[in-house]
PDB file of N, CA and C in Angstrom:
ATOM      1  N   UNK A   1      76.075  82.138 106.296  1.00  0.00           N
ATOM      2  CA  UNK A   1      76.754  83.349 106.722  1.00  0.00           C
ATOM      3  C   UNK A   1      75.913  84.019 107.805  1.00  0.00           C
ATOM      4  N   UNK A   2      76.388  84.327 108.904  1.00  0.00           N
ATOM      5  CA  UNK A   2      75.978  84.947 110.109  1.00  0.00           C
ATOM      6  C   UNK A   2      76.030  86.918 109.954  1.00  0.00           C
ATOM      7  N   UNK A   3      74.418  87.203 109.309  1.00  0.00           N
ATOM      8  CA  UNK A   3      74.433  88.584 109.097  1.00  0.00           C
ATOM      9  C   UNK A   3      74.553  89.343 110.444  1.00  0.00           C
ATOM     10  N   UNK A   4      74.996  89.157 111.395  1.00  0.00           N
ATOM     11  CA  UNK A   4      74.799  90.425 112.818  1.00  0.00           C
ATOM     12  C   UNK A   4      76.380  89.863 113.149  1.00  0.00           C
ATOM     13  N   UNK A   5      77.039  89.075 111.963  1.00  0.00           N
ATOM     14  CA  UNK A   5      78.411  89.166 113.432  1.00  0.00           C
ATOM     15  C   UNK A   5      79.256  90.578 112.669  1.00  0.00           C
ATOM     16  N   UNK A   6      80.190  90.901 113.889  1.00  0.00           N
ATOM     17  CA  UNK A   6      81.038  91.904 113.317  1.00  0.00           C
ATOM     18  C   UNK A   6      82.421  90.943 113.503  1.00  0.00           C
ATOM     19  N   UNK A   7      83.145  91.819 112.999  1.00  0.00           N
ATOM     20  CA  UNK A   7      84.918  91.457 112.573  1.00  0.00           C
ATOM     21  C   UNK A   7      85.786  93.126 112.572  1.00  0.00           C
ATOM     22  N   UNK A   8      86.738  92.614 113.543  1.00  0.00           N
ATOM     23  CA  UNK A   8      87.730  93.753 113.692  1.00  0.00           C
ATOM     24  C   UNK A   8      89.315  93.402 113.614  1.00  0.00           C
ATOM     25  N   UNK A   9      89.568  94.401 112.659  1.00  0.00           N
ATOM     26  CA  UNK A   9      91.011  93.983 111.775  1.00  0.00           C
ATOM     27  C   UNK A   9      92.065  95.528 112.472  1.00  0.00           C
ATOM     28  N   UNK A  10      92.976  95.015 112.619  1.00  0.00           N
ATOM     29  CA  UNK A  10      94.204  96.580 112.834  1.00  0.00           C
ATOM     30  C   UNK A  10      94.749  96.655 111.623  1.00  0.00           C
ATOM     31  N   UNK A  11      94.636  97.693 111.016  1.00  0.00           N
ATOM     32  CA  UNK A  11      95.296  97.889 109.655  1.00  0.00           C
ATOM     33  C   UNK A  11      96.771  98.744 110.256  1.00  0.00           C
ATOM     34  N   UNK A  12      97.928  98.722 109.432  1.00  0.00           N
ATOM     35  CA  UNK A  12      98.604  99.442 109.709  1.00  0.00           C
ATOM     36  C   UNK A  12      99.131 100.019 108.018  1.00  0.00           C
ATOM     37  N   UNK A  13      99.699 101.128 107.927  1.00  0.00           N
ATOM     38  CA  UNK A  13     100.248 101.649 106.445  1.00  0.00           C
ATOM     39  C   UNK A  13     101.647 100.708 106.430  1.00  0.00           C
ATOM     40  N   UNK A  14     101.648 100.428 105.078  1.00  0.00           N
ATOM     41  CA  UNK A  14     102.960  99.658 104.801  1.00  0.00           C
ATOM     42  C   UNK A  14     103.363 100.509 103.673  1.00  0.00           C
ATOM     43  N   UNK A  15     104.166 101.350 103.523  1.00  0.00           N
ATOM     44  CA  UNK A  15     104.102 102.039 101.732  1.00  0.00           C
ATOM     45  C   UNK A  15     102.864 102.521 101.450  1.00  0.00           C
ATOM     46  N   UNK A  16     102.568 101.853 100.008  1.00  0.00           N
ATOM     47  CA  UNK A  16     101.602 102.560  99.436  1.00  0.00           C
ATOM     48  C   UNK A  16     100.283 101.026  99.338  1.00  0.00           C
ATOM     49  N   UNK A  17     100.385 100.997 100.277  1.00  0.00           N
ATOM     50  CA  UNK A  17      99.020  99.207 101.608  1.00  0.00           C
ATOM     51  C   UNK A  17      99.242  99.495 102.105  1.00  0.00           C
ATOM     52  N   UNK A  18      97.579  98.955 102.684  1.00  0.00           N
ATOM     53  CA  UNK A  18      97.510  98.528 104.506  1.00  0.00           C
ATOM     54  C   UNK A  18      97.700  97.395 104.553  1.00  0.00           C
ATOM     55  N   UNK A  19      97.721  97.244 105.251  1.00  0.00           N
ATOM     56  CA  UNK A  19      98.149  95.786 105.657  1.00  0.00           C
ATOM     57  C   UNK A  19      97.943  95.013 107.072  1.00  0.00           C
ATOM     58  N   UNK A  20      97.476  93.193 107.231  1.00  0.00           N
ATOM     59  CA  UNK A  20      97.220  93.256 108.975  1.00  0.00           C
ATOM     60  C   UNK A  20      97.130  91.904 108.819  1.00  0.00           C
ATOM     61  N   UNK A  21      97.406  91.589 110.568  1.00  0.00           N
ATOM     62  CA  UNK A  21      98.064  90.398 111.043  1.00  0.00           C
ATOM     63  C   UNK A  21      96.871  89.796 111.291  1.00  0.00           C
ATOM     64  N   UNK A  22      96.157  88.112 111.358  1.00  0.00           N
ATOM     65  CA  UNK A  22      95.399  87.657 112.013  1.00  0.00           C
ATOM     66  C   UNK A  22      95.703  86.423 112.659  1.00  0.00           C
ATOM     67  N   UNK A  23      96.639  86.377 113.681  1.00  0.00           N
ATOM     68  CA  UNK A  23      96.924  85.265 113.922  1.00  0.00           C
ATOM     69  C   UNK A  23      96.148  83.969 114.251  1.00  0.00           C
ATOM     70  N   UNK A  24      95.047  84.215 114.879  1.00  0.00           N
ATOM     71  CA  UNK A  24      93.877  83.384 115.050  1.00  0.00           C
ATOM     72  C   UNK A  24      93.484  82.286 113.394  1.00  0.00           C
ATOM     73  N   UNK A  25      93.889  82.892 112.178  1.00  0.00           N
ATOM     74  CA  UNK A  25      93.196  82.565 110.800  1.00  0.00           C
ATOM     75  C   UNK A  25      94.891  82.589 110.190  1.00  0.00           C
ATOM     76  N   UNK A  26      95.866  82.283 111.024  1.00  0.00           N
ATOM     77  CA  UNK A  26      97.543  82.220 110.493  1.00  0.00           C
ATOM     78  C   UNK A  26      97.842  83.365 109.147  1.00  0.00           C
ATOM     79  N   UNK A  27      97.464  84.676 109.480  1.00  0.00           N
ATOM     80  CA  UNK A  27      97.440  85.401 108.646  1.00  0.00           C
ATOM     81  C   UNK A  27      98.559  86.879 108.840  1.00  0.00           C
ATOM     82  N   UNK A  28      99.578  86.986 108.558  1.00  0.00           N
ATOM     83  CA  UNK A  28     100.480  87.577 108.689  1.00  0.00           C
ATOM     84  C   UNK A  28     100.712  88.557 107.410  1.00  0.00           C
ATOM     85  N   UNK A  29     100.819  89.699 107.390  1.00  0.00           N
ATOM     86  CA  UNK A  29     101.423  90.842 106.980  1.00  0.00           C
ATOM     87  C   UNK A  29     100.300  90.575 105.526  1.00  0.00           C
ATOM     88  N   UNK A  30      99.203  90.394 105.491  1.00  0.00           N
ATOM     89  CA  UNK A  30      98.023  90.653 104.411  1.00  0.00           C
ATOM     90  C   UNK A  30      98.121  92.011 103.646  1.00  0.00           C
ATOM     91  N   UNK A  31      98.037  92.234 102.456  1.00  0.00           N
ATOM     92  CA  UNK A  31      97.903  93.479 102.320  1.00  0.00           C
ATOM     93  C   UNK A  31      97.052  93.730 101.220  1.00  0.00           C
ATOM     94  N   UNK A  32      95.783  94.897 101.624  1.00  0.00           N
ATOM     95  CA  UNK A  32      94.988  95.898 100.457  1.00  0.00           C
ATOM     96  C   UNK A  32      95.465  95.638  99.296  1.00  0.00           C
ATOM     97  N   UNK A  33      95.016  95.399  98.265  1.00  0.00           N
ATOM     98  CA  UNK A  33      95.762  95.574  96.778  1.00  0.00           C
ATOM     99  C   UNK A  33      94.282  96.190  95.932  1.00  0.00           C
ATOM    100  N   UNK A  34      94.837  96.320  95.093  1.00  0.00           N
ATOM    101  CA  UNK A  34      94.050  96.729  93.585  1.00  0.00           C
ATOM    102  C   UNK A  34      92.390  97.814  94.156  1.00  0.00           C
ATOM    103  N   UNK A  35      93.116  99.115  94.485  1.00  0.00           N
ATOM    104  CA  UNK A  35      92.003  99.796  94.463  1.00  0.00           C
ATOM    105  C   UNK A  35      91.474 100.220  95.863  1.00  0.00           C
ATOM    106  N   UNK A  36      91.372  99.052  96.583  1.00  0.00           N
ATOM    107  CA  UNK A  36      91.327  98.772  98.217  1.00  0.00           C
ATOM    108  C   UNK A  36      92.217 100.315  99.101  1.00  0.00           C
ATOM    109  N   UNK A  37      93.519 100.285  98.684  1.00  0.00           N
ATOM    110  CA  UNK A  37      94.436 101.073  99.301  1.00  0.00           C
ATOM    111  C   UNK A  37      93.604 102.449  99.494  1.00  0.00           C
ATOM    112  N   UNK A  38      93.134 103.368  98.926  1.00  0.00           N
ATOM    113  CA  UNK A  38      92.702 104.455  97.951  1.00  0.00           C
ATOM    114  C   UNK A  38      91.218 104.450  98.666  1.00  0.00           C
ATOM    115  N   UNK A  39      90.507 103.509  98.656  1.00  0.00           N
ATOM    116  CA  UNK A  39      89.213 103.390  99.505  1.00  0.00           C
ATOM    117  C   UNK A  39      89.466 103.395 101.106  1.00  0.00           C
ATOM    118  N   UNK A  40      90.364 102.610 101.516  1.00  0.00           N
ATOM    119  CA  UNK A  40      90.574 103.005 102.985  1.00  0.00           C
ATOM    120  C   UNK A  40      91.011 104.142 103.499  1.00  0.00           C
ATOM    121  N   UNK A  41      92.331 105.196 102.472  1.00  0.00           N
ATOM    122  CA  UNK A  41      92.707 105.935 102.348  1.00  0.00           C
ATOM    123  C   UNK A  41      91.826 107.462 102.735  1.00  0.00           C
ATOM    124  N   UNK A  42      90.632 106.918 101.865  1.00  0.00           N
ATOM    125  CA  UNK A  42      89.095 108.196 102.067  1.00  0.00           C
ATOM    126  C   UNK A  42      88.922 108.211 103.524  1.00  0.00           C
ATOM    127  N   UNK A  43      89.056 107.313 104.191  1.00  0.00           N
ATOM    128  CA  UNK A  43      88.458 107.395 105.358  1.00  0.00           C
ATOM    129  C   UNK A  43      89.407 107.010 106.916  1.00  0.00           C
ATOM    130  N   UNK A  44      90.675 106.793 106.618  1.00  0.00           N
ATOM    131  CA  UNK A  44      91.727 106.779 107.520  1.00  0.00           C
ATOM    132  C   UNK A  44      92.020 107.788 107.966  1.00  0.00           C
ATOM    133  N   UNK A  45      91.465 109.431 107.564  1.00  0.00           N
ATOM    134  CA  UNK A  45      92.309 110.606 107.899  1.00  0.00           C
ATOM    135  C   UNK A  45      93.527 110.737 108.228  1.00  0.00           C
ATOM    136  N   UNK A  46      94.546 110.015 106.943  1.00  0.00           N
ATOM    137  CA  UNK A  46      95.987 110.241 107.322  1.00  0.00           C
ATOM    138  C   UNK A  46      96.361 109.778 108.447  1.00  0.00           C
ATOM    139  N   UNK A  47      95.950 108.745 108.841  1.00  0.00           N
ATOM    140  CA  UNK A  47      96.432 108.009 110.252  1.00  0.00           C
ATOM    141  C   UNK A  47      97.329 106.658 109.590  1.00  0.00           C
ATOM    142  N   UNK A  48      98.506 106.332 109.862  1.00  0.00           N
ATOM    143  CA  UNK A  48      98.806 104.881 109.423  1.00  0.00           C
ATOM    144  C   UNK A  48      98.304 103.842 110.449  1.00  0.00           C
ATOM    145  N   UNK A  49      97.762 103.665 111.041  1.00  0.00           N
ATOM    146  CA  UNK A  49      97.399 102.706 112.254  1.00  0.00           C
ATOM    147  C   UNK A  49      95.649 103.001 112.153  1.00  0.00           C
ATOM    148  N   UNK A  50      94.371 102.097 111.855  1.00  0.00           N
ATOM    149  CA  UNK A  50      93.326 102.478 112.014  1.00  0.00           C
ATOM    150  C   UNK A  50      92.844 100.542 112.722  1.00  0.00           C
ATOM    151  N   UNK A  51      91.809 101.023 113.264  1.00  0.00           N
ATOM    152  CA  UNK A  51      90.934  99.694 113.277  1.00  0.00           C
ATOM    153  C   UNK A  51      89.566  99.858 112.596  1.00  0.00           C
ATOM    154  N   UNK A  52      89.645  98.770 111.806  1.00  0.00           N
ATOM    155  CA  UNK A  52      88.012  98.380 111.115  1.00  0.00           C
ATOM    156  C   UNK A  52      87.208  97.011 111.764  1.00  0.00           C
ATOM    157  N   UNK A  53      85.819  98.460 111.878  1.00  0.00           N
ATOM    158  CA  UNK A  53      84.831  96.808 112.661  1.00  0.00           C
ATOM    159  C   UNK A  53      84.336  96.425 110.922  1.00  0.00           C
ATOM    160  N   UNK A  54      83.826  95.455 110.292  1.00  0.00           N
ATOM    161  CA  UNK A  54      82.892  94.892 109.307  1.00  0.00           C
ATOM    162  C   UNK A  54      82.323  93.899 109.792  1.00  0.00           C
ATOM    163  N   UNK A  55      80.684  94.203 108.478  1.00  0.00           N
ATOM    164  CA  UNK A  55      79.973  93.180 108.747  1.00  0.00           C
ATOM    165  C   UNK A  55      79.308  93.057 107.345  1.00  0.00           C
ATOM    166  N   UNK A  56      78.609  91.856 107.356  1.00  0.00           N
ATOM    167  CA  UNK A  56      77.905  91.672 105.021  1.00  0.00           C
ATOM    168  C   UNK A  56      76.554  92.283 105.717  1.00  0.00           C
ATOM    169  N   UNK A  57      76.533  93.225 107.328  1.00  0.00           N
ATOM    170  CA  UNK A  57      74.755  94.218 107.299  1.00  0.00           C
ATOM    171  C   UNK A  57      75.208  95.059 108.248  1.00  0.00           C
ATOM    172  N   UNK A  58      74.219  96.145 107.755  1.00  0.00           N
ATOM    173  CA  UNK A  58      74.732  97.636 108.399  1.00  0.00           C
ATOM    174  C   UNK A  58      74.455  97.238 110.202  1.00  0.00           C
ATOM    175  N   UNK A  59      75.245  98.344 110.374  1.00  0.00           N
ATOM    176  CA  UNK A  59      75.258  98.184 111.789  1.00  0.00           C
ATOM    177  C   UNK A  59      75.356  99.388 112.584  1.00  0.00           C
ATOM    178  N   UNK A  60      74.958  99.916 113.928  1.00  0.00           N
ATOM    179  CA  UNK A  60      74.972 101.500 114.124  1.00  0.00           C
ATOM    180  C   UNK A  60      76.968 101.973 113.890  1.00  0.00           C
ATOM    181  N   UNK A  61      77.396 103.059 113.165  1.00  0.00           N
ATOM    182  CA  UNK A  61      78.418 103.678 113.319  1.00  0.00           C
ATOM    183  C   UNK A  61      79.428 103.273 112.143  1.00  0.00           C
ATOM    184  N   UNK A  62      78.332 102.341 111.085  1.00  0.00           N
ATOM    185  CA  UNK A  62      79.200 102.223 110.214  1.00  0.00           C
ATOM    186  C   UNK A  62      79.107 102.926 109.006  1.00  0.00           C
ATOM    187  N   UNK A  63      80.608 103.685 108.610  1.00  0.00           N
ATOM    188  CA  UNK A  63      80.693 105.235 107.678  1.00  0.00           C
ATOM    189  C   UNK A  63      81.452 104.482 106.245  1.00  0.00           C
ATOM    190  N   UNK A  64      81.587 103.309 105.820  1.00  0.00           N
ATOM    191  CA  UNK A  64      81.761 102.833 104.808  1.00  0.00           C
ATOM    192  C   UNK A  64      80.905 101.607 104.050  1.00  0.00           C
ATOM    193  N   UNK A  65      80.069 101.745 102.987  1.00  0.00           N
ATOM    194  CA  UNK A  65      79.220 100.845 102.443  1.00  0.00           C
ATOM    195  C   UNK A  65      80.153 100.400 101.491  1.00  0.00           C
ATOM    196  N   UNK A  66      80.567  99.160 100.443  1.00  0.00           N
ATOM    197  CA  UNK A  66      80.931  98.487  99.642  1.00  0.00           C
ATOM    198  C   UNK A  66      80.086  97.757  98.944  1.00  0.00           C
ATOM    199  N   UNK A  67      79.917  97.680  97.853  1.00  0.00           N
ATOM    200  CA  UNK A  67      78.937  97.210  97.076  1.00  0.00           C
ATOM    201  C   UNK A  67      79.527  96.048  96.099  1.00  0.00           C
ATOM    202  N   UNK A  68      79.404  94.699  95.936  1.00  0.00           N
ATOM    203  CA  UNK A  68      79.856  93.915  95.234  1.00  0.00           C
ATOM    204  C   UNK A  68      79.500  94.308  93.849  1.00  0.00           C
ATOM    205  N   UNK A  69      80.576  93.679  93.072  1.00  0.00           N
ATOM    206  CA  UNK A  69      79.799  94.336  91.580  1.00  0.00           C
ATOM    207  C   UNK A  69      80.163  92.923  90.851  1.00  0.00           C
ATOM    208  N   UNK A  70      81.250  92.373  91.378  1.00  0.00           N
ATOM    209  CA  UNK A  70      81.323  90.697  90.574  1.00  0.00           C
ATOM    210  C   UNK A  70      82.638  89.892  91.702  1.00  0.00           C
ATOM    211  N   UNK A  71      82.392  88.489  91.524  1.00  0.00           N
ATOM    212  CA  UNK A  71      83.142  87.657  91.865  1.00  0.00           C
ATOM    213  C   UNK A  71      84.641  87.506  90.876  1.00  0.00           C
ATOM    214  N   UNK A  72      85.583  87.510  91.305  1.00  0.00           N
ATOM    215  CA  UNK A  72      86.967  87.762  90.686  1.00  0.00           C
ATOM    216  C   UNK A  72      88.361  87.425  91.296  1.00  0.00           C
ATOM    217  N   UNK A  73      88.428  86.546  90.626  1.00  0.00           N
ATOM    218  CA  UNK A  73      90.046  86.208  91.155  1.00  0.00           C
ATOM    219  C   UNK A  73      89.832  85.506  92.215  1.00  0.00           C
ATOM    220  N   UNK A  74      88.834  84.417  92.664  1.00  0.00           N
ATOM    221  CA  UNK A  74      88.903  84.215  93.773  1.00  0.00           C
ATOM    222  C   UNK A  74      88.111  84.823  95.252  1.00  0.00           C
ATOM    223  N   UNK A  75      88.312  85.920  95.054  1.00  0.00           N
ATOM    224  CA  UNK A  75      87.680  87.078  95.572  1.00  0.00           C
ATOM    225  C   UNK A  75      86.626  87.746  95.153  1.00  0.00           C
ATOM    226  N   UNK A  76      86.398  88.932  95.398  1.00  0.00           N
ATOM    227  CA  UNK A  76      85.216  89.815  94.679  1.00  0.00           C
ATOM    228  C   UNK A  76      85.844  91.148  94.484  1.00  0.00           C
ATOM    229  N   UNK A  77      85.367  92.087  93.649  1.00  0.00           N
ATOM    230  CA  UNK A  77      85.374  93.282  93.394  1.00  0.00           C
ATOM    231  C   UNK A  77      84.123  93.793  94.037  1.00  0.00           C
ATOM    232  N   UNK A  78      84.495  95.581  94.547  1.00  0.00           N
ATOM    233  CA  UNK A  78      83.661  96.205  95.524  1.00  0.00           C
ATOM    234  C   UNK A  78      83.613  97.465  94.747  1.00  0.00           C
ATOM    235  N   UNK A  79      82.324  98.617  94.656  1.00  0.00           N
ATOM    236  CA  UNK A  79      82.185  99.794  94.670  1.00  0.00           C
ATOM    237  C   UNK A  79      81.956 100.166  95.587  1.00  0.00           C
ATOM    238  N   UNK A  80      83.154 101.879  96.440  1.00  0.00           N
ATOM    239  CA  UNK A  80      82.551 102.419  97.525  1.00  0.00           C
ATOM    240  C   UNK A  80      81.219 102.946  97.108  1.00  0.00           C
ATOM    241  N   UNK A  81      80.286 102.800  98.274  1.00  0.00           N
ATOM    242  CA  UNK A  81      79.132 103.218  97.881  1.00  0.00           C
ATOM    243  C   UNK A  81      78.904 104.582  97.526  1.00  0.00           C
ATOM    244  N   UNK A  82      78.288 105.525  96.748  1.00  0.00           N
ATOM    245  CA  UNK A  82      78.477 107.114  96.199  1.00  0.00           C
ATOM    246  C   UNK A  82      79.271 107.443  95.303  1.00  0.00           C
ATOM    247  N   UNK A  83      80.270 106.921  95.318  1.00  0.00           N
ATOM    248  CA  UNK A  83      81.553 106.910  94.150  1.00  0.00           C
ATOM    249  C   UNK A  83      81.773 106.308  93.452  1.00  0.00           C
ATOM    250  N   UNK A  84      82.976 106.337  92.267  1.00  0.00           N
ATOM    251  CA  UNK A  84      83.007 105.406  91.190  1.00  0.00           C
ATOM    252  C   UNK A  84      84.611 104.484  91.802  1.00  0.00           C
ATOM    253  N   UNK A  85      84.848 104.761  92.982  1.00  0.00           N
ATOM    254  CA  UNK A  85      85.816 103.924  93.402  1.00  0.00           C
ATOM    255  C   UNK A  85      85.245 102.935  93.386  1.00  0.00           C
ATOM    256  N   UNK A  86      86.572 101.825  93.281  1.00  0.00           N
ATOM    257  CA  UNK A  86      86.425 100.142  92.614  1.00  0.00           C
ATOM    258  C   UNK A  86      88.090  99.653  93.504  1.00  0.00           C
ATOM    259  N   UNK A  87      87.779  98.618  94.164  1.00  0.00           N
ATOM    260  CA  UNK A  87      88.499  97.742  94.795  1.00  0.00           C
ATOM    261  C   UNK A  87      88.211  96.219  94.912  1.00  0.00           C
ATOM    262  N   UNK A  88      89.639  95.689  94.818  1.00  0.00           N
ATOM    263  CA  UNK A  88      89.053  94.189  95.134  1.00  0.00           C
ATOM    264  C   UNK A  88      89.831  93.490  95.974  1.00  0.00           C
ATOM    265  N   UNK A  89      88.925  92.638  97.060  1.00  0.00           N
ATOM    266  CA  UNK A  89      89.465  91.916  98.150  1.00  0.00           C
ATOM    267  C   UNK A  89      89.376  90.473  97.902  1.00  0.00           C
ATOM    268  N   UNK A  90      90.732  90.159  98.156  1.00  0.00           N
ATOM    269  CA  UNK A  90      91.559  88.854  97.481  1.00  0.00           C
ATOM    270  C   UNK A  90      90.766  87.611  98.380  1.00  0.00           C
ATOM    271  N   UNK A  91      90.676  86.364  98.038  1.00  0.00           N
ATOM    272  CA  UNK A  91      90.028  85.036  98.695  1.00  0.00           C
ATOM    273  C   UNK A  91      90.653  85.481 100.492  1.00  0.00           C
ATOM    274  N   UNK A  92      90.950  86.144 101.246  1.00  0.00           N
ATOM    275  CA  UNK A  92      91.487  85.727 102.614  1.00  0.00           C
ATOM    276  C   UNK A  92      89.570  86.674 103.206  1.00  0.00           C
ATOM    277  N   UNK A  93      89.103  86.692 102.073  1.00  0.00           N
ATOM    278  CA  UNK A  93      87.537  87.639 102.511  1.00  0.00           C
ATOM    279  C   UNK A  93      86.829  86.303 102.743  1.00  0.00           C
ATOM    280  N   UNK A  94      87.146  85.045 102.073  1.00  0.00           N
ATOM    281  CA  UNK A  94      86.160  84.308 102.212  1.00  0.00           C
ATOM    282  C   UNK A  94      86.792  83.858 103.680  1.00  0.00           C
ATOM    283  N   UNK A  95      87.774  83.857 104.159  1.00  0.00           N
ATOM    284  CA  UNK A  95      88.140  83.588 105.977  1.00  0.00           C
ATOM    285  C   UNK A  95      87.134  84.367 106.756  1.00  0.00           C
ATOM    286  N   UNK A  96      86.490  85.088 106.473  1.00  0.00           N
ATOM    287  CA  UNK A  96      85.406  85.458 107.285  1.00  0.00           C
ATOM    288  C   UNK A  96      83.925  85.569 107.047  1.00  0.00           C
ATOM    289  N   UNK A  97      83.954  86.117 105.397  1.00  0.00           N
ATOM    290  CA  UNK A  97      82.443  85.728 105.301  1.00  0.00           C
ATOM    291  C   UNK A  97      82.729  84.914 103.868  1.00  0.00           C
ATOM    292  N   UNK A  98      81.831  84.223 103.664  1.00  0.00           N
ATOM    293  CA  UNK A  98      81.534  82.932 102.583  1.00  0.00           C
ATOM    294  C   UNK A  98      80.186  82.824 102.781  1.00  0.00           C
ATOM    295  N   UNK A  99      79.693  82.742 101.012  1.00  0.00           N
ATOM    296  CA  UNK A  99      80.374  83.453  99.993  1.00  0.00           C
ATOM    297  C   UNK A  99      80.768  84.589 100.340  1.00  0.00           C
ATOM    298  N   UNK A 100      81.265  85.572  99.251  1.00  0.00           N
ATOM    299  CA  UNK A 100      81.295  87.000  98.843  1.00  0.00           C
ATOM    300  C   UNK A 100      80.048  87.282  99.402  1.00  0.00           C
ATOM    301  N   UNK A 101      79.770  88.663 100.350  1.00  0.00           N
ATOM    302  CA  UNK A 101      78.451  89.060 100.717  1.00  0.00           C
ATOM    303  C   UNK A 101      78.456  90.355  99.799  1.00  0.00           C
ATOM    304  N   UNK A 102      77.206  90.238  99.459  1.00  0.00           N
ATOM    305  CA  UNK A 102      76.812  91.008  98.066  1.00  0.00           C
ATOM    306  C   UNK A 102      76.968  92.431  98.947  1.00  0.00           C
ATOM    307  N   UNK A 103      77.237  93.174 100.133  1.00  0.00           N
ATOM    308  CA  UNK A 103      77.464  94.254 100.774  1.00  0.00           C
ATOM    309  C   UNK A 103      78.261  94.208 101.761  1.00  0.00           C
ATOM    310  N   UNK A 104      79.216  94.928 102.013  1.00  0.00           N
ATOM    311  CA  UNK A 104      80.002  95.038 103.248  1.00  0.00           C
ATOM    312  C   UNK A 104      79.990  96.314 103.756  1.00  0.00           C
ATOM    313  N   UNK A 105      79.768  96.172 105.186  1.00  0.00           N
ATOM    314  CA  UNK A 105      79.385  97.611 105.902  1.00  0.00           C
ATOM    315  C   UNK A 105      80.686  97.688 106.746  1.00  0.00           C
ATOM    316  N   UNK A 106      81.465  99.292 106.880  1.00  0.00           N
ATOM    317  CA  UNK A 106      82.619  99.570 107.806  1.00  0.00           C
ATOM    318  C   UNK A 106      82.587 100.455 108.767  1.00  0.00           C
ATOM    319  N   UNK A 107      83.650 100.183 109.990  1.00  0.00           N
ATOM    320  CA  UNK A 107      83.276 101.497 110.464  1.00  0.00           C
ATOM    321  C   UNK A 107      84.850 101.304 110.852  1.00  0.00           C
ATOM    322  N   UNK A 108      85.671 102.364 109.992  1.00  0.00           N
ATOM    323  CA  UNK A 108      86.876 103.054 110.231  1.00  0.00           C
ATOM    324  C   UNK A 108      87.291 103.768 111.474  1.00  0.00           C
ATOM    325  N   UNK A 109      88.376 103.314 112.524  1.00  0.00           N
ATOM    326  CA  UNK A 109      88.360 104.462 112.959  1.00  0.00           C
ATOM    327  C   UNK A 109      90.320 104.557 113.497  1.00  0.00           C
ATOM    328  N   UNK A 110      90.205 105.512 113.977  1.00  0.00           N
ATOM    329  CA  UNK A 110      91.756 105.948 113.656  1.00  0.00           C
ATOM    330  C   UNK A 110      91.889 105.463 115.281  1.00  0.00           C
ATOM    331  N   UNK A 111      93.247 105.017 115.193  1.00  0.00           N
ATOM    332  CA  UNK A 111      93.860 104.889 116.815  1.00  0.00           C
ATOM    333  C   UNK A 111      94.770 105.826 117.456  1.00  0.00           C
TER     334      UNK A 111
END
């Protein structure tokens, strides 16, 4: 796993998900589930349209830490960092980093 690369996703609101296209990785209409929604939510300021840079290491400007707490479903479960929020991001996480990186750093920002 390559700790200095970043990754940038367009989320858009679908209902009550975000949700986003990656055509490069044939990935069409993906969506937040279990917890995820509610964590992006903190930090979207009511925007339905945001872009997220991530990376599994901090990087300057990033305002969301995630903390692995176990491997699950394929995927992993995350604590936002400070809070007792709990989300989990489904196997399309291992399309970019593999394994599960025991931290994921974000930087939210509204378009």
């Amino acid at each position: 796993m390559t700790k200095n690369f970043l990754y940038k996703l367009t989320l858009r609101r679908s209902g009550s998900v975000w949700i986003f296209d990656d055509p490069s990785r044939g990935i069409v209409n993906e969506p937040f589930v279990a917890g995820m929604p509610e964590i992006i939510d903190e930090f979207a300021g009511g925007s339905g349209l945001i872009d997220v840079l991530f990376a599994p290491a901090k990087f300057p400007g990033a305002n969301m830490h995630l903390i692995k707490l176990e491997d699950d479903c394929g995927g992993a479960t995350y604590r936002l960092d400070g809070t007792d929020m709990t989300g989990w991001l489904c196997p399309v996480l291992l399309q970019y980093m593999s394994p599960a990186p025991e931290d994921i750093y974000t930087q939210v920002m509204q378009i």
